[in-house]
Every structure is written in C-alpha cells, then in structure tokens.
N, C-alpha and C. Protein backbone atom coordinates (compact mmCIF):
# COMPACT_ATOMS: atom_id res chain seq x y z
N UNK A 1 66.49 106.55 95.60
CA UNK A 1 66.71 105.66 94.47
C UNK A 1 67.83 106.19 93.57
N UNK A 2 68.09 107.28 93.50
CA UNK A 2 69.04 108.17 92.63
C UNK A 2 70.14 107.78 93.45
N UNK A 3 70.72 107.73 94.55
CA UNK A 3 72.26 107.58 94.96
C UNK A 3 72.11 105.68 94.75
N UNK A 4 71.38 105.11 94.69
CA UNK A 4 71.64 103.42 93.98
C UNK A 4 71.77 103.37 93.00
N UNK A 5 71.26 104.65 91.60
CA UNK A 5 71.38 104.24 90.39
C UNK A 5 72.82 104.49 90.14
N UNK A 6 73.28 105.72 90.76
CA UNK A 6 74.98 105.86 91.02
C UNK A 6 76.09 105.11 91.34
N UNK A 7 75.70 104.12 92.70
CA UNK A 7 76.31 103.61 92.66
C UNK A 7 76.27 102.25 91.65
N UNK A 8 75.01 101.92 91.40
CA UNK A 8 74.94 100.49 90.51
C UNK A 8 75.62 101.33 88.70
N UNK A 9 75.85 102.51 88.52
CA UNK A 9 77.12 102.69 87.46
C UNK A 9 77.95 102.58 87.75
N UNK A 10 78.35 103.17 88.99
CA UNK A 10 79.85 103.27 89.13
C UNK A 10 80.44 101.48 89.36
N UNK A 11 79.53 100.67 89.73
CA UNK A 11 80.02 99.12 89.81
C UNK A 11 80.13 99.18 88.63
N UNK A 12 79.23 99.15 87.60
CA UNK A 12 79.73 98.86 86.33
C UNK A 12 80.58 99.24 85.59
N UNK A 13 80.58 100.41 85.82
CA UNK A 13 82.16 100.62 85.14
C UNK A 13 83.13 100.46 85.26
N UNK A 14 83.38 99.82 86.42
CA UNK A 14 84.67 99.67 87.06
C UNK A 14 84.55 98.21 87.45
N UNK A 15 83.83 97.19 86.72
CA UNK A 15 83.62 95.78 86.71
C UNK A 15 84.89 94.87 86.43
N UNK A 16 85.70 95.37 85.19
CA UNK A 16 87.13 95.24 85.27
C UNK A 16 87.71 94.78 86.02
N UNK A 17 88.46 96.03 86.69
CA UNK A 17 88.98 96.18 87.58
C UNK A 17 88.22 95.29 88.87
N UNK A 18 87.11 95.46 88.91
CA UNK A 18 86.93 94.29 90.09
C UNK A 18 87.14 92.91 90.09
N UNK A 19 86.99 92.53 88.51
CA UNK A 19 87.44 90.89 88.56
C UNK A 19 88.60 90.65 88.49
N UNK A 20 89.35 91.80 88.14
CA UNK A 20 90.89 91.57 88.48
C UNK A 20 91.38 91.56 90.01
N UNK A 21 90.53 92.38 90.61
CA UNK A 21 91.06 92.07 92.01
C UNK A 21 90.55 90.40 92.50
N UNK A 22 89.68 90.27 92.27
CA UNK A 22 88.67 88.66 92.25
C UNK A 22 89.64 87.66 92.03
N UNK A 23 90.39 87.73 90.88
CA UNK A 23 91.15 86.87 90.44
C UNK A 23 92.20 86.78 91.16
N UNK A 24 92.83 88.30 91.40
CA UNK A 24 94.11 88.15 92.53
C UNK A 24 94.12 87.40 93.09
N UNK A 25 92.25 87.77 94.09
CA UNK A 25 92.64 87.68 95.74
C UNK A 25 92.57 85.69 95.22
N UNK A 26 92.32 84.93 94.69
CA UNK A 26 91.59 83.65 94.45
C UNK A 26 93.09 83.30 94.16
N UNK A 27 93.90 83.64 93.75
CA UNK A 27 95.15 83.04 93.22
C UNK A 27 96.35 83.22 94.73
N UNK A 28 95.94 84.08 95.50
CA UNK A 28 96.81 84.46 97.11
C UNK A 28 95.65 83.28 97.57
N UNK A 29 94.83 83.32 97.67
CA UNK A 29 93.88 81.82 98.77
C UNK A 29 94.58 80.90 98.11
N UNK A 30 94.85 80.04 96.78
CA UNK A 30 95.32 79.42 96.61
C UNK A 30 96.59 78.81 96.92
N UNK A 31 97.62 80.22 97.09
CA UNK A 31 98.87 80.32 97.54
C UNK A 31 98.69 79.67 98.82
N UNK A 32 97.78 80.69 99.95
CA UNK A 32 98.06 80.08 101.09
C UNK A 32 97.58 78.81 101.63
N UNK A 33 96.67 78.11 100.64
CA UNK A 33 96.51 76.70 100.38
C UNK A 33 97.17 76.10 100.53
N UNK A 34 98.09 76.20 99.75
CA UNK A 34 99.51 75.08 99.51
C UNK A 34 100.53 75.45 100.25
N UNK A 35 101.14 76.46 100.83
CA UNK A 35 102.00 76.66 102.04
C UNK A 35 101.99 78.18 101.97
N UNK A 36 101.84 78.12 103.37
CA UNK A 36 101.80 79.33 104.27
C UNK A 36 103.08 80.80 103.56
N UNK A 37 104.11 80.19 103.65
CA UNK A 37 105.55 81.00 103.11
C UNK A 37 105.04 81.36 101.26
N UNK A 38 104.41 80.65 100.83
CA UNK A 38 104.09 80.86 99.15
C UNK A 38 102.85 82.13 98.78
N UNK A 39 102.25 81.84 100.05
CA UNK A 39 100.85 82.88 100.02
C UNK A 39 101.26 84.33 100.70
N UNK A 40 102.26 84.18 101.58
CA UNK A 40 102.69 85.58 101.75
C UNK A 40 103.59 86.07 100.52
N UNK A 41 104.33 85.70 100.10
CA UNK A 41 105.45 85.89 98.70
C UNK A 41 104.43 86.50 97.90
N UNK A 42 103.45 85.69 97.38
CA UNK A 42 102.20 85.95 96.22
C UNK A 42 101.70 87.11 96.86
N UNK A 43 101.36 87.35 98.22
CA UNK A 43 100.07 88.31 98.66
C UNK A 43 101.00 89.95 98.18
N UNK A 44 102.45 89.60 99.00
CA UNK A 44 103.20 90.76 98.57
C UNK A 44 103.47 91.21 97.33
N UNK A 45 103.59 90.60 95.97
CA UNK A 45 103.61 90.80 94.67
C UNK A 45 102.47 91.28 94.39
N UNK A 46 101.17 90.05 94.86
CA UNK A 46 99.42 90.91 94.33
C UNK A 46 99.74 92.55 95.05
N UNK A 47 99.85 93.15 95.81
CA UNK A 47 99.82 94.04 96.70
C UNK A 47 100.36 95.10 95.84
N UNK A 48 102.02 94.83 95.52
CA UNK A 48 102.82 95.70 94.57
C UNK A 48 102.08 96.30 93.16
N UNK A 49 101.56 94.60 92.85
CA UNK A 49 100.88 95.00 91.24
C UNK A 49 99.60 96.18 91.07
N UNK A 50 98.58 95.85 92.46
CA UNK A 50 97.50 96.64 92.53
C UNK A 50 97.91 98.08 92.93
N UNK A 51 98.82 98.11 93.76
CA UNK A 51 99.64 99.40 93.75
C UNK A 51 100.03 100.13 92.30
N UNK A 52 100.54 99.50 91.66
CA UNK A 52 101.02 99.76 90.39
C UNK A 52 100.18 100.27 89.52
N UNK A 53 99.03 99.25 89.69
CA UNK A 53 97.45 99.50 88.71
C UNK A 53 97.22 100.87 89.30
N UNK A 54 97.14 100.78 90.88
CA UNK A 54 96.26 102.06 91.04
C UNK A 54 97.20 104.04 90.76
N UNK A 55 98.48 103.54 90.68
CA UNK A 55 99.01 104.58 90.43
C UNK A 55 98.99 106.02 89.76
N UNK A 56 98.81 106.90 89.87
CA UNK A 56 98.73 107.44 88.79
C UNK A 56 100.05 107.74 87.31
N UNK A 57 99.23 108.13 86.58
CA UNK A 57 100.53 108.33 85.24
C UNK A 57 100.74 109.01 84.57
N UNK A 58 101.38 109.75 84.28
CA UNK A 58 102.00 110.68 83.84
C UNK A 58 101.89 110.72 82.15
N UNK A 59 100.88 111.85 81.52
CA UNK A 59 100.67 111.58 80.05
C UNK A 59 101.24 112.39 79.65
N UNK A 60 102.56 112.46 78.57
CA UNK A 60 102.88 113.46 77.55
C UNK A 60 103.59 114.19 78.06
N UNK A 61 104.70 113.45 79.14
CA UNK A 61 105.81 113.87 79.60
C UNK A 61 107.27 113.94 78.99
N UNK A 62 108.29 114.20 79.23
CA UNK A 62 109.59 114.25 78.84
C UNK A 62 109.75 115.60 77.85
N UNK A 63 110.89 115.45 77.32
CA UNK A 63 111.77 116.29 76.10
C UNK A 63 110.90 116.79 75.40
C-alpha cells in the first residue's frame, strides 16, 4: 500500500504538467483531423515545446 501512496503523490504533484501534455496531445488529434500535413507540423512544434519544458536550467548563471 505504501509504493501506491507514492505513486498517487507523485501524480499529484505533477498534475500540471500532465494536463498540459492532455491538452497538447488533444490539439495534435485535432491537427491530424483536419489534414494529415497540419498534424505533423503541430506534432513537431508540441514535441520541441515539451522538450523545452522538460529541459533543464541553469539558475544564477553569467557575469
């Protein structure tokens, strides 16, 4: 019961981030709804952005 209460935090905290992927992926189905060439364009941008999100970053860098 202890490795479910773990994971049922770790969903929650990171609930965010999951409806942002939710929303992505719902806006690429939509893409490839309406034409095939629009949903790959979109899938590759969603792809870049979540890349971006997941990046790490650099705090209290420079000069």
């Amino acid at each position: 019961m202890n490795k479910l209460k773990k994971v049922g935090v770790q969903l929650i905290a990171n609930i965010p981030f999951i409806l942002v992927l939710a929303g992505i992926a719902s806006i690429v189905y939509a893409c490839f709804l309406f034409t095939e060439i629009l949903g790959w364009a979109i899938l590759g941008l969603a792809l870049i952005i979540v890349a971006y999100m997941l990046s790490p970053t650099i705090k209290g860098g420079g000069d």
